[in-house]
Protein backbone atom coordinates (compact mmCIF):
# COMPACT_ATOMS: atom_id res chain seq x y z
CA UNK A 1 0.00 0.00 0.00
CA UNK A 2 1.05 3.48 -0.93
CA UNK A 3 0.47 6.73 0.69
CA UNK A 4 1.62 9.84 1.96
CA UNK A 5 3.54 10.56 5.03
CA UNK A 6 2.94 12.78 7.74
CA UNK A 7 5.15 15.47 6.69
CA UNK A 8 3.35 15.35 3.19
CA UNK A 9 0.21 15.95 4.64
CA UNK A 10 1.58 18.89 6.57
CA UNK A 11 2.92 20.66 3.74
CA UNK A 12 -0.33 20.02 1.52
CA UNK A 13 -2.69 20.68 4.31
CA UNK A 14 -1.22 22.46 7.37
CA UNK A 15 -2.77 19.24 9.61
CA UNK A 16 -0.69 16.75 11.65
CA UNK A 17 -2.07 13.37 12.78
CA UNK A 18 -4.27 13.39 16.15
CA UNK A 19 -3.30 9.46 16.79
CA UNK A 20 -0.39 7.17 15.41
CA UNK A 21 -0.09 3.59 15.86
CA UNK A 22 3.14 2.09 14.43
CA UNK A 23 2.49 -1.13 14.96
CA UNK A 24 -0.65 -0.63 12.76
CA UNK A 25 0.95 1.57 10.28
CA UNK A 26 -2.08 3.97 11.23
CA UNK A 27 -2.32 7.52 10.90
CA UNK A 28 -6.21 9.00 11.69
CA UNK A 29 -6.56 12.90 11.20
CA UNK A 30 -9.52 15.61 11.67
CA UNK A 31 -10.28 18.28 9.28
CA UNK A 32 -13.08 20.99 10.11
CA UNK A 33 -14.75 22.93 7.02
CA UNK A 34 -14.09 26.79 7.52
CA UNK A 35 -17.82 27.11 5.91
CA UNK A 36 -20.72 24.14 6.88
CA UNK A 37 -19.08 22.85 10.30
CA UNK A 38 -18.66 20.14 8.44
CA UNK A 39 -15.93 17.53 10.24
CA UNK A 40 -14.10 14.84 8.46
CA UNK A 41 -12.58 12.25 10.34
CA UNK A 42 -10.10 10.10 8.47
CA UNK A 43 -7.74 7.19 8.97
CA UNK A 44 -5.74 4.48 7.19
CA UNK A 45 -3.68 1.79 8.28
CA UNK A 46 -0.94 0.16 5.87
CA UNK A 47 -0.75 -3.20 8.07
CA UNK A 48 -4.63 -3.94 7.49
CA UNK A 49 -4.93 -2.14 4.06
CA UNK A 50 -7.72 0.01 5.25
CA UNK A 51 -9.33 3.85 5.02
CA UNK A 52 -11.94 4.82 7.04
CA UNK A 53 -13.84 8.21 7.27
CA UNK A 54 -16.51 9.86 9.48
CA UNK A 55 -18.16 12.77 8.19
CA UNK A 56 -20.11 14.63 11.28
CA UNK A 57 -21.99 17.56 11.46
CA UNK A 58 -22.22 19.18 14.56
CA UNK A 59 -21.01 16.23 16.57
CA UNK A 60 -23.76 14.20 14.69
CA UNK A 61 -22.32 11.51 12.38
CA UNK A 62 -23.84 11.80 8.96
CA UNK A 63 -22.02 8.86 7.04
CA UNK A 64 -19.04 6.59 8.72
CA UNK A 65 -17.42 4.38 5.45
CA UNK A 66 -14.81 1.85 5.71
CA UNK A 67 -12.71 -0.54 3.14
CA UNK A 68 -9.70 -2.70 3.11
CA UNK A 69 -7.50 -4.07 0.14
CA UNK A 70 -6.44 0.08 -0.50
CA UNK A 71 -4.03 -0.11 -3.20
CA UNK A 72 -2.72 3.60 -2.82
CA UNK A 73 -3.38 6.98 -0.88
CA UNK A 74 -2.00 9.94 -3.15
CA UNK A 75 -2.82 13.68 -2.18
CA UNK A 76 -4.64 15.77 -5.12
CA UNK A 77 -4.70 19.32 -6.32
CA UNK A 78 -7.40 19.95 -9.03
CA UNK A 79 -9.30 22.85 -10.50
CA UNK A 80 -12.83 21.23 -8.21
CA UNK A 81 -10.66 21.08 -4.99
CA UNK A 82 -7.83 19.31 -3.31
CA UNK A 83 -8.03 16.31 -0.74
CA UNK A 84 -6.68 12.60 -1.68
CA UNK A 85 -7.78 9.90 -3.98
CA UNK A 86 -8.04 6.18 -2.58
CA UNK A 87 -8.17 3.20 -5.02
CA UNK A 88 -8.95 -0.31 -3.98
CA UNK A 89 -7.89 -3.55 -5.13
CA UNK A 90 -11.21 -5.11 -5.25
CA UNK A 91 -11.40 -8.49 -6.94
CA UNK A 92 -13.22 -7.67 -10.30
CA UNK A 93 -14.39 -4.28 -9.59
CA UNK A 94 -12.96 -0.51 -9.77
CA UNK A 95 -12.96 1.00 -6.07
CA UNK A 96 -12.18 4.80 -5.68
CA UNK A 97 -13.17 7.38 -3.13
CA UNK A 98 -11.84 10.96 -3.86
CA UNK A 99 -11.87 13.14 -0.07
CA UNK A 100 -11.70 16.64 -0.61
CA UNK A 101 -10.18 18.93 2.08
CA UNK A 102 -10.62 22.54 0.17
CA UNK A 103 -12.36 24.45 -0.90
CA UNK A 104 -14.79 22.58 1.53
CA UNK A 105 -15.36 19.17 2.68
CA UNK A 106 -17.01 16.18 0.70
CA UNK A 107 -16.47 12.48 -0.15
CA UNK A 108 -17.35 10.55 -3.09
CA UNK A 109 -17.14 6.93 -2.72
CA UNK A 110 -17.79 4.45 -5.70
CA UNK A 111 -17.12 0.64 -6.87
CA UNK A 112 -18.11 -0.76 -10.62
CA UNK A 113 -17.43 -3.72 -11.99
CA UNK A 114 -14.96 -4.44 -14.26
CA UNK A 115 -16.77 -5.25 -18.05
């Protein structure tokens, strides 16, 4: 599994980790919208292959999604925003979820099938 380290996600984000296990591999981290108080609660461990976020609204947790068999972790600047972009190794399917940081927080999750 690939993915950034913490100093990369300092120097694209400004945001440290707020718990490290390096036994797991696991870095979790919090991000608060400057806009919606919106909070995104994200983590990944490279042991178990996994990425898990919580999105919460005023302390109330609107969607909590988890997967293993991630594949990479690679931090994204586009023209719609910047976050990262997860891709699974799914058996016969494509498995992405794109978590954007700025300009405001969102996640978009998907899996197809390979034709």
């Amino acid at each position: 599994m690939e993915f950034p380290s913490e100093n990369d996600f300092l120097e694209a984000f400004g945001i440290e980790p707020i718990e490290v296990d390096q036994s797991l591999a696991l870095c979790r981290y919090k991000v608060k919208s400057k806009n919606s108080g919106l909070e995104l609660d994200f983590s990944f461990s490279a042991v178990m292959d996994s990425f898990q976020v919580v999105l919460k609204l005023s302390m109330q947790e609107l969607a909590i999604i988890s997967s293993e068999n991630v594949k990479s972790i690679e931090i994204v600047r586009e023209s719609s925003g910047a976050g990262v972009r997860v891709v699974f190794d799914i058996c016969d399917s494509i498995s992405e979820a794109k978590v954007i940081f700025e300009p405001d927080l969102s996640c978009r999750w998907w899996t197809l099938r390979k034709t």
